[in-house]
C-alpha atoms as a PDB file:
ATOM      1  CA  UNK A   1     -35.018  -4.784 -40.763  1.00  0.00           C
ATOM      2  CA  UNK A   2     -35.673  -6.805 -44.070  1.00  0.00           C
ATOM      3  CA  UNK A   3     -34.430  -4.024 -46.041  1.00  0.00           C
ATOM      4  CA  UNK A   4     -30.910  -3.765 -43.850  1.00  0.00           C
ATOM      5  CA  UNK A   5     -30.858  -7.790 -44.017  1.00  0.00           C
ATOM      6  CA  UNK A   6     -31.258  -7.746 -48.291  1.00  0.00           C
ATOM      7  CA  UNK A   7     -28.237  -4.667 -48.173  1.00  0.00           C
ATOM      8  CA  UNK A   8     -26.346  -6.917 -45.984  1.00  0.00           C
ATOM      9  CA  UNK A   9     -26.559  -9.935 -48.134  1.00  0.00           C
ATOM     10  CA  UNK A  10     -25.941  -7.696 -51.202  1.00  0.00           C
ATOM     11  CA  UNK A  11     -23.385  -6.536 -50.147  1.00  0.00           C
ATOM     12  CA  UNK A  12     -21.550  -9.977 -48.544  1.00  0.00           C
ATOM     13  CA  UNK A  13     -22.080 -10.967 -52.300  1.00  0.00           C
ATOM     14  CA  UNK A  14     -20.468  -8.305 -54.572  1.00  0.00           C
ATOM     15  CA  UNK A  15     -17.692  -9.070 -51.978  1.00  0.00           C
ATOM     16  CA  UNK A  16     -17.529 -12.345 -53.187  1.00  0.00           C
ATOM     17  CA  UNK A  17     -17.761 -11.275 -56.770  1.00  0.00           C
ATOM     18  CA  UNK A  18     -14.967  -8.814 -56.630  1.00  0.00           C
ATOM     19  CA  UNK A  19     -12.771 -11.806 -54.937  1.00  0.00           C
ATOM     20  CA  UNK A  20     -13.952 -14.481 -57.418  1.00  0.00           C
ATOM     21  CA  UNK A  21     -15.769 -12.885 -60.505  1.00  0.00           C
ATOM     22  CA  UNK A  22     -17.785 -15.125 -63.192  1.00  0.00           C
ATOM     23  CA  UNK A  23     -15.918 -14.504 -66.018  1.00  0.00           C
ATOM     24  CA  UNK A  24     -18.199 -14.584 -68.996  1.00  0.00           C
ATOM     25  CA  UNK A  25     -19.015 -12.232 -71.755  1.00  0.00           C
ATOM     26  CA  UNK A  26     -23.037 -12.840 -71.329  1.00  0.00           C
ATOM     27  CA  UNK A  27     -22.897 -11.370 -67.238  1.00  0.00           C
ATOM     28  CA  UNK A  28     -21.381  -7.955 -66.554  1.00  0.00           C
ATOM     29  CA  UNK A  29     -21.128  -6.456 -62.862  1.00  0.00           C
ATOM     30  CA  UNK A  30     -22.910  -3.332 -62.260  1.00  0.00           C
ATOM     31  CA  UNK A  31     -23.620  -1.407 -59.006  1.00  0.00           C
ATOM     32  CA  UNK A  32     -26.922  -2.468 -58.112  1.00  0.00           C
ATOM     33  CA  UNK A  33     -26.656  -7.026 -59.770  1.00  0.00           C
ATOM     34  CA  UNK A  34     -25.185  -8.393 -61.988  1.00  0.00           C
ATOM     35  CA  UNK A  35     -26.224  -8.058 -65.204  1.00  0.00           C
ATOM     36  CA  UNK A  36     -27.129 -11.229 -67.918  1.00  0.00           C
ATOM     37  CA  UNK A  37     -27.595 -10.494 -71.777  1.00  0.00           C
ATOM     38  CA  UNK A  38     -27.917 -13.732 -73.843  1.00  0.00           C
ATOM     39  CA  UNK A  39     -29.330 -14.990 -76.955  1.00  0.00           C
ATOM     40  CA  UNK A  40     -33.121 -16.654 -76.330  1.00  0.00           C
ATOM     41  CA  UNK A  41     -32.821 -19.962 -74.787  1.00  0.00           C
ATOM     42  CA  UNK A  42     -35.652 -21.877 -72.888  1.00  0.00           C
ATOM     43  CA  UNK A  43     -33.465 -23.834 -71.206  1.00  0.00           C
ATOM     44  CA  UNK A  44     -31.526 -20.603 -70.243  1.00  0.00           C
ATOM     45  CA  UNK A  45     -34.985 -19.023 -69.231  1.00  0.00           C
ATOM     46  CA  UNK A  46     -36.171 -21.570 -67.037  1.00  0.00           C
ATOM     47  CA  UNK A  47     -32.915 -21.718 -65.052  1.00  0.00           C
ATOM     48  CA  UNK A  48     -32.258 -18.250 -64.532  1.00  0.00           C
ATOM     49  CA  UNK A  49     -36.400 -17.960 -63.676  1.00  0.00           C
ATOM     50  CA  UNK A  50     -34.868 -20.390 -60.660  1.00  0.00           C
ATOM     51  CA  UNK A  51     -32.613 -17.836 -59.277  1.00  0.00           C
ATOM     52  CA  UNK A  52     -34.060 -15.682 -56.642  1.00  0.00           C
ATOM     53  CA  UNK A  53     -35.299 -12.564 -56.863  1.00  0.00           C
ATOM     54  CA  UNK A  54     -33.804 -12.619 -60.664  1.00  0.00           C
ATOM     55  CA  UNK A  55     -36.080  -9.785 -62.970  1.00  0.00           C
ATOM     56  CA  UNK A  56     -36.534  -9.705 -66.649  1.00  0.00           C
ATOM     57  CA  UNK A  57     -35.892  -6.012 -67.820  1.00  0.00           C
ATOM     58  CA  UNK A  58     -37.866  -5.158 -71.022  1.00  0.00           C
ATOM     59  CA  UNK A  59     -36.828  -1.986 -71.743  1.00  0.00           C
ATOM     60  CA  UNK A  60     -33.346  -3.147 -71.872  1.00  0.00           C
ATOM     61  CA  UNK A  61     -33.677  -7.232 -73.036  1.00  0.00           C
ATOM     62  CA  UNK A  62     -31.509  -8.517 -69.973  1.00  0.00           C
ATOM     63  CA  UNK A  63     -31.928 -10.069 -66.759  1.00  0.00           C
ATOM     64  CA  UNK A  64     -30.574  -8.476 -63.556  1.00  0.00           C
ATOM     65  CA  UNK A  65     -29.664 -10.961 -60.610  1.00  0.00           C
ATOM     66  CA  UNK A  66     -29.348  -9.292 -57.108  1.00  0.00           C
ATOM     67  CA  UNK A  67     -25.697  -9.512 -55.671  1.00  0.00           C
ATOM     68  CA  UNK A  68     -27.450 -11.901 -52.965  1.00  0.00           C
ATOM     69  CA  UNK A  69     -28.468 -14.210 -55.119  1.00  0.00           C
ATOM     70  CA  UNK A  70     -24.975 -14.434 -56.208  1.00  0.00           C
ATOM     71  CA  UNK A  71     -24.135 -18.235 -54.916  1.00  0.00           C
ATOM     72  CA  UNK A  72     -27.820 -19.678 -56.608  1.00  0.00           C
ATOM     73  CA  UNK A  73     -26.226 -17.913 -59.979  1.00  0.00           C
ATOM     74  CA  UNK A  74     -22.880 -19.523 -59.563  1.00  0.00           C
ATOM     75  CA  UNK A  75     -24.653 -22.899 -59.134  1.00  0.00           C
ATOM     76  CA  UNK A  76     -26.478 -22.635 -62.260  1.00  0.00           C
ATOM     77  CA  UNK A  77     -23.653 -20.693 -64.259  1.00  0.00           C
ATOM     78  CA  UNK A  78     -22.540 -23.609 -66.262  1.00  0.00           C
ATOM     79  CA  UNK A  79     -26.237 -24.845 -67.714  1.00  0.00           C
ATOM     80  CA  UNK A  80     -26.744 -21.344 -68.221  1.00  0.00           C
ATOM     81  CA  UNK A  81     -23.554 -20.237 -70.122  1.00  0.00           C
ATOM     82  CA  UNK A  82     -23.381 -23.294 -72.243  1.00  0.00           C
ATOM     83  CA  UNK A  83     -27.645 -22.755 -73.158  1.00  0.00           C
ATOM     84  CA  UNK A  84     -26.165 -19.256 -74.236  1.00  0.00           C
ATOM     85  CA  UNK A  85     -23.713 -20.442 -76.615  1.00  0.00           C
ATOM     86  CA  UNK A  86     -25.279 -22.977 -78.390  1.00  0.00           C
ATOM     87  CA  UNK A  87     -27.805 -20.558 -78.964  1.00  0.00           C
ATOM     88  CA  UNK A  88     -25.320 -18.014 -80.593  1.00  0.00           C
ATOM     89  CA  UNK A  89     -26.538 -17.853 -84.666  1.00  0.00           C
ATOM     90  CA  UNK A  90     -23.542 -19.284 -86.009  1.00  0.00           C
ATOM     91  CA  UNK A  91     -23.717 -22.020 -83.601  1.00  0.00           C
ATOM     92  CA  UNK A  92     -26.935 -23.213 -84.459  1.00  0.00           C
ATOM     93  CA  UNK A  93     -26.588 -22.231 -88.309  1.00  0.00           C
ATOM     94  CA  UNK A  94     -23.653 -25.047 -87.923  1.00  0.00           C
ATOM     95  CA  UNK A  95     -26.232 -27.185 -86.166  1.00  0.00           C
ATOM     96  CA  UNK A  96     -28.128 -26.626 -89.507  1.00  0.00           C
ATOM     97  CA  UNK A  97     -25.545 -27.407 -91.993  1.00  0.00           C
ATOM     98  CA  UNK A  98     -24.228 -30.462 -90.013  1.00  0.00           C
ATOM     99  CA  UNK A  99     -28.169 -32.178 -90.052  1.00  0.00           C
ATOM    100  CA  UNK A 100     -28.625 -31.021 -93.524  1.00  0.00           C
ATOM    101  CA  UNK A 101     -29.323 -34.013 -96.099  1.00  0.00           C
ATOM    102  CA  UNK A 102     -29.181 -36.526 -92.655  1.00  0.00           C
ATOM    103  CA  UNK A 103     -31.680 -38.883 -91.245  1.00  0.00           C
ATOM    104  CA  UNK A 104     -32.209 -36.866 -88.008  1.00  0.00           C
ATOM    105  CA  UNK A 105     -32.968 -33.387 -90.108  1.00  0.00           C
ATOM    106  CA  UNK A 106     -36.120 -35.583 -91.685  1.00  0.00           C
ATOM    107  CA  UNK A 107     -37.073 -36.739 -88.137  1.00  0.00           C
ATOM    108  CA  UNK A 108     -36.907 -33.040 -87.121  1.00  0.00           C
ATOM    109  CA  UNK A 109     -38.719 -31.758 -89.988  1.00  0.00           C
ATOM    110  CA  UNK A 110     -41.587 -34.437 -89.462  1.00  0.00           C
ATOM    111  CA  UNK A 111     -41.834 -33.186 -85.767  1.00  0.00           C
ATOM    112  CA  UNK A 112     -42.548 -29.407 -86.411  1.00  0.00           C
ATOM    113  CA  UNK A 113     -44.920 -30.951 -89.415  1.00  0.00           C
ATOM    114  CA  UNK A 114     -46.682 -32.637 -87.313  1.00  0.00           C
ATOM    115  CA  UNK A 115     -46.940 -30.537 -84.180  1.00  0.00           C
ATOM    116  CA  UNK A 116     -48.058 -27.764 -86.332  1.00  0.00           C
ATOM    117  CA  UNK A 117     -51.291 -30.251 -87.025  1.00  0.00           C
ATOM    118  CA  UNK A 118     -52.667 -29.880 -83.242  1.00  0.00           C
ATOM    119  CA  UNK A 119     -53.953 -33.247 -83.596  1.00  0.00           C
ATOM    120  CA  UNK A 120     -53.196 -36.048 -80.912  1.00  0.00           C
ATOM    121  CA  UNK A 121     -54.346 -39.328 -80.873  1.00  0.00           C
ATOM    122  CA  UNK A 122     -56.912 -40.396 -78.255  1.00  0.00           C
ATOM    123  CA  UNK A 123     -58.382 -43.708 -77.740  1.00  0.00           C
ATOM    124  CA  UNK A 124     -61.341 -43.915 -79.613  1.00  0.00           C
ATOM    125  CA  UNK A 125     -63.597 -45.602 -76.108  1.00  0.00           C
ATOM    126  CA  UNK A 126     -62.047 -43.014 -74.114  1.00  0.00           C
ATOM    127  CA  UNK A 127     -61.807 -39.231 -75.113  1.00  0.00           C
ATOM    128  CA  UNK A 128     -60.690 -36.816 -72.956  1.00  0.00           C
ATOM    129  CA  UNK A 129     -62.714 -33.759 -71.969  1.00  0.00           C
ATOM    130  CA  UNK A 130     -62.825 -31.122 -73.743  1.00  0.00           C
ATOM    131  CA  UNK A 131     -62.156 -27.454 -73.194  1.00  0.00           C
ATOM    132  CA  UNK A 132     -59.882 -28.566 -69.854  1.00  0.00           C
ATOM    133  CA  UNK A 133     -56.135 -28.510 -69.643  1.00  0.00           C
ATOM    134  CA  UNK A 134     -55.311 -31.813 -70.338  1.00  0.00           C
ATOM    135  CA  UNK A 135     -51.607 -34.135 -69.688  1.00  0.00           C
ATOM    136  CA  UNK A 136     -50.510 -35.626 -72.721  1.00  0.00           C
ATOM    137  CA  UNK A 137     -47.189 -36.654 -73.955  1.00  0.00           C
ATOM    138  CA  UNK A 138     -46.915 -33.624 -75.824  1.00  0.00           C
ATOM    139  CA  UNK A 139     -47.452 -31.326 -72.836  1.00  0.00           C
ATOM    140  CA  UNK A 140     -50.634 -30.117 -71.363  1.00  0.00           C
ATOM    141  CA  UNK A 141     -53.007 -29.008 -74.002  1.00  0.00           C
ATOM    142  CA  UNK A 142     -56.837 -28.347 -74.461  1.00  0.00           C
ATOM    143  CA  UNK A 143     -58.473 -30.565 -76.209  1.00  0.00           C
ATOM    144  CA  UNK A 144     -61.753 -28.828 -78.352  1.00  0.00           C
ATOM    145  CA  UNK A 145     -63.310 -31.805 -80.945  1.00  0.00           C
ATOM    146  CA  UNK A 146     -62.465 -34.997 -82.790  1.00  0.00           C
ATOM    147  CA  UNK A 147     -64.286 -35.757 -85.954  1.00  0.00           C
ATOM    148  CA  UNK A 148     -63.665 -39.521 -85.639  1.00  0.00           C
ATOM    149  CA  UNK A 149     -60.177 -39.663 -88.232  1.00  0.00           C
ATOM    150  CA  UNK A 150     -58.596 -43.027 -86.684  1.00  0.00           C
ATOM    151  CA  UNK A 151     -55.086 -42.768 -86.065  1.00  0.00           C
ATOM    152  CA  UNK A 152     -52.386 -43.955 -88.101  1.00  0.00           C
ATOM    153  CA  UNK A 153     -50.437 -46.043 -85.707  1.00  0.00           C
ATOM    154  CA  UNK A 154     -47.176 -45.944 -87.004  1.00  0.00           C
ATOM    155  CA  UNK A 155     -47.834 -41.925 -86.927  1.00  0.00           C
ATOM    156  CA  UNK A 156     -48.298 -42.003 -83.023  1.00  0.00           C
ATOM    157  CA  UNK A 157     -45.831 -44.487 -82.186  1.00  0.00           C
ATOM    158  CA  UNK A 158     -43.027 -41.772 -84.561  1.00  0.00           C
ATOM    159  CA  UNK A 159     -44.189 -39.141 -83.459  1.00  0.00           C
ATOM    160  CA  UNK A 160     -46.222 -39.188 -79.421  1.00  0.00           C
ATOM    161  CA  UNK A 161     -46.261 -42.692 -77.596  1.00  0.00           C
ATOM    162  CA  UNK A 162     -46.273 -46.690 -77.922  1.00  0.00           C
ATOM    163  CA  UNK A 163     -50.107 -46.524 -78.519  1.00  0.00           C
ATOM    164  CA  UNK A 164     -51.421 -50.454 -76.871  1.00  0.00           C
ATOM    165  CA  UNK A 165     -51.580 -52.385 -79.594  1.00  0.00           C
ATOM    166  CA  UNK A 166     -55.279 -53.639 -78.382  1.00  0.00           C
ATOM    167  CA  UNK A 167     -57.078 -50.144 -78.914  1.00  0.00           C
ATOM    168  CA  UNK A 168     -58.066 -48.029 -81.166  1.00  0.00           C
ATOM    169  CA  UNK A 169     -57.444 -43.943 -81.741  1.00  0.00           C
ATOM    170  CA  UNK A 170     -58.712 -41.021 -83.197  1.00  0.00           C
ATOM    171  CA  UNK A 171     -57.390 -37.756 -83.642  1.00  0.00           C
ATOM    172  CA  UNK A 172     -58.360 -35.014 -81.635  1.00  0.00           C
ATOM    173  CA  UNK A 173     -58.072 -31.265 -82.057  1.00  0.00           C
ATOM    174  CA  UNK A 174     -55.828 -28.922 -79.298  1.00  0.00           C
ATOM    175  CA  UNK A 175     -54.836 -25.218 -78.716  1.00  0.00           C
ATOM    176  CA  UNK A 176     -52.629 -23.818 -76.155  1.00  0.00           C
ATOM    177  CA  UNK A 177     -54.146 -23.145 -72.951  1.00  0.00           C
ATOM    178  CA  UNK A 178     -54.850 -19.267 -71.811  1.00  0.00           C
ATOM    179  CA  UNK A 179     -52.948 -18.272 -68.919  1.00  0.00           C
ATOM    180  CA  UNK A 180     -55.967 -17.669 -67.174  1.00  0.00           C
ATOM    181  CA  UNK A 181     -57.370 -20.978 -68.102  1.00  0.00           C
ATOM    182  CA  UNK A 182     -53.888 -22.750 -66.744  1.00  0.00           C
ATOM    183  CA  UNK A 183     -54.608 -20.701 -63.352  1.00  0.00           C
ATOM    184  CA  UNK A 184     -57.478 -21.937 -62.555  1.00  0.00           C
ATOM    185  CA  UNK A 185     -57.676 -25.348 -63.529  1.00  0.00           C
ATOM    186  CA  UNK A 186     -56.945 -27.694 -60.194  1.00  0.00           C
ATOM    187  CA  UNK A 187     -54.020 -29.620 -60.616  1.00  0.00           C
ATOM    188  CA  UNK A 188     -54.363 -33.625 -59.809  1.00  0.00           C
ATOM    189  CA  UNK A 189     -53.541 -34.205 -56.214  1.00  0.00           C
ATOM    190  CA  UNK A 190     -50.723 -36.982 -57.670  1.00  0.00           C
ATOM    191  CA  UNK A 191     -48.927 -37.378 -60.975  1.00  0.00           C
ATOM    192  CA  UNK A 192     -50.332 -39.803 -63.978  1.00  0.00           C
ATOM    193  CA  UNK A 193     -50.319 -43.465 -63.269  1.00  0.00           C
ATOM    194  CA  UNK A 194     -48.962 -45.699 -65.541  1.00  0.00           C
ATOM    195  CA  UNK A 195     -52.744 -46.546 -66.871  1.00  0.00           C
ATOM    196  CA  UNK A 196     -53.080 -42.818 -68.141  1.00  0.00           C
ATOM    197  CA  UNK A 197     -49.787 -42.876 -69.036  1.00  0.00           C
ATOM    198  CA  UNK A 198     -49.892 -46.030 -71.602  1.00  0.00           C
ATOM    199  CA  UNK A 199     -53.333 -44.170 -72.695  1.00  0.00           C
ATOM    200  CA  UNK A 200     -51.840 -41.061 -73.452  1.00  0.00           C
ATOM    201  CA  UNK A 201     -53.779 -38.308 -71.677  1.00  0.00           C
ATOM    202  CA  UNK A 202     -54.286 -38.117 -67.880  1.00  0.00           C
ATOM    203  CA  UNK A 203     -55.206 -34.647 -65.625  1.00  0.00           C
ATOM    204  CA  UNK A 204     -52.011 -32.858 -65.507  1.00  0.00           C
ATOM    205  CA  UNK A 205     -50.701 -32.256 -61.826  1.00  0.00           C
ATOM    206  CA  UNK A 206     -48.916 -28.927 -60.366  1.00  0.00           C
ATOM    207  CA  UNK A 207     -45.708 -29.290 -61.494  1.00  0.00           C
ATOM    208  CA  UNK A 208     -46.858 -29.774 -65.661  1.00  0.00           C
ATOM    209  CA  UNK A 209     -49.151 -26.722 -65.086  1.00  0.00           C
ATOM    210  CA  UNK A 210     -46.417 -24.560 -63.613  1.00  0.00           C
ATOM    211  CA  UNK A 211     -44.534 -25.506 -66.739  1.00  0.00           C
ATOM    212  CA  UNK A 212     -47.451 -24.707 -68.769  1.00  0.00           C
ATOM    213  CA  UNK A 213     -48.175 -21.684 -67.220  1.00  0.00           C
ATOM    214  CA  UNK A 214     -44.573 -20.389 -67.471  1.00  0.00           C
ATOM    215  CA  UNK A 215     -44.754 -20.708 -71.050  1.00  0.00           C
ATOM    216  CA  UNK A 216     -47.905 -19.122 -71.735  1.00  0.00           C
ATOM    217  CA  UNK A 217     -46.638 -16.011 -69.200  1.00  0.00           C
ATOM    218  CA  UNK A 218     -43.510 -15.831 -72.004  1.00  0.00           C
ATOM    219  CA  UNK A 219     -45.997 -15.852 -74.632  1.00  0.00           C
ATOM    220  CA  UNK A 220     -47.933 -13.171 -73.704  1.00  0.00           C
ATOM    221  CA  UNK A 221     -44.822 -11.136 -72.864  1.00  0.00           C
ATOM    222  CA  UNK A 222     -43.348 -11.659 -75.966  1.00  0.00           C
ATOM    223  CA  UNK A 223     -46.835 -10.274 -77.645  1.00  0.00           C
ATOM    224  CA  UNK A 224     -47.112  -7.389 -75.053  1.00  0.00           C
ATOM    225  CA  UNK A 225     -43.663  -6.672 -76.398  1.00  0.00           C
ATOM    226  CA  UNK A 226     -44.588  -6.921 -79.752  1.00  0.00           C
ATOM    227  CA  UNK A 227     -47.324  -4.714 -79.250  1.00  0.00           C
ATOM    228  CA  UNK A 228     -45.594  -1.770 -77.614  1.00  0.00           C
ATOM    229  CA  UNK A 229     -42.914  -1.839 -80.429  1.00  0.00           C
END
């Protein structure tokens, strides 16, 4: 019966494509979905990961949709077509050349300089713990030492929060949490309180580690992929 429903509904919705296509050169029709090829876009992954029963094909680097899912597609068309084309090379080599020399490119170039640090600041009277996925304003993280560097509070305030101005902080060391590490840490029953939030670490709740884990599932695609090439 599920199976005759799913043809059913497949088959209401390439009815509905034939009558009022998406016309796009990233989606192409094909007998059994529709078919999306696009340049890599985060924002682009994490919509199209919304659309149901939507399936990343390695073997040929697109993403099929079922016909049924056809109206979730439509709804999410726009965020998805305009994520593709400002992700085309020559749009973000523009992107480039427009920041070059500016204000902003500096900002930008601090950002990646510092991220690539994994440091954060953490209040010196009230370290998080360690080996744990962690909240922070960065995105959930796992915090393994701190030698006891204070923090540079012009650095935090540029570049992660507006640190209290009463308290100290040092700078502790992260990684990227395993996927199997995100899995099985217990989420916090609500989300960060404005305490934890001002202090700039709190226990992440289900919704930042479904984020996190949705990254680190890409990541280890994208190696698996590596690999088998």
């Amino acid at each position: 019966m599920e199976a005759e429903a799913d043809a059913f509904a497949d088959e209401k919705g390439r009815d509905a494509f034939a009558f009022e296509p998406i016309e796009s050169r990233y989606l192409e029709a094909a007998p059994s979905g529709l078919q999306i090829r696009t340049p890599y876009s985060r924002t682009l992954v994490t919509e199209i990961r919304e659309i149901p029963m939507a399936r990343w094909d390695a073997d040929r680097r697109l993403w099929t949709v079922p016909y049924r899912s056809l109206d979730e597609l439509r709804r999410r068309w726009p965020a998805i077509e305009a994520a593709a084309t400002r992700n085309e090379p020559d749009e973000r080599k523009a992107r480039r050349e427009a920041l070059k020399g500016t204000e902003e490119e500096e900002a930008a170039k601090g950002r990646t300089s510092e991220r690539r640090r994994k440091r954060y600041p953490v209040p010196v009277n009230d370290v998080p713990p360690f080996d744990r996925a962690i909240g922070t304003h960065a995105g959930v993280v796992i915090f393994t030492d701190t030698h006891g560097e204070l923090a540079d509070l012009e650095i935090v305030t540029a570049f992660y929060f507006q640190p209290p101005q009463d308290k100290e902080y040092v700078w502790a060391t992260w990684r990227p949490g395993s996927l199997e590490e995100l899995i099985t840490t217990w989420p916090a029953r609500t989300p960060a309180g404005e305490r934890e939030v001002a202090r700039g670490w709190w226990l992440p709740d289900l919704d930042e580690l479904r984020s996190a884990r949705k990254k680190a599932r890409s990541k280890r695609r994208a190696q698996q992929r590596r690999h088998a090439d």
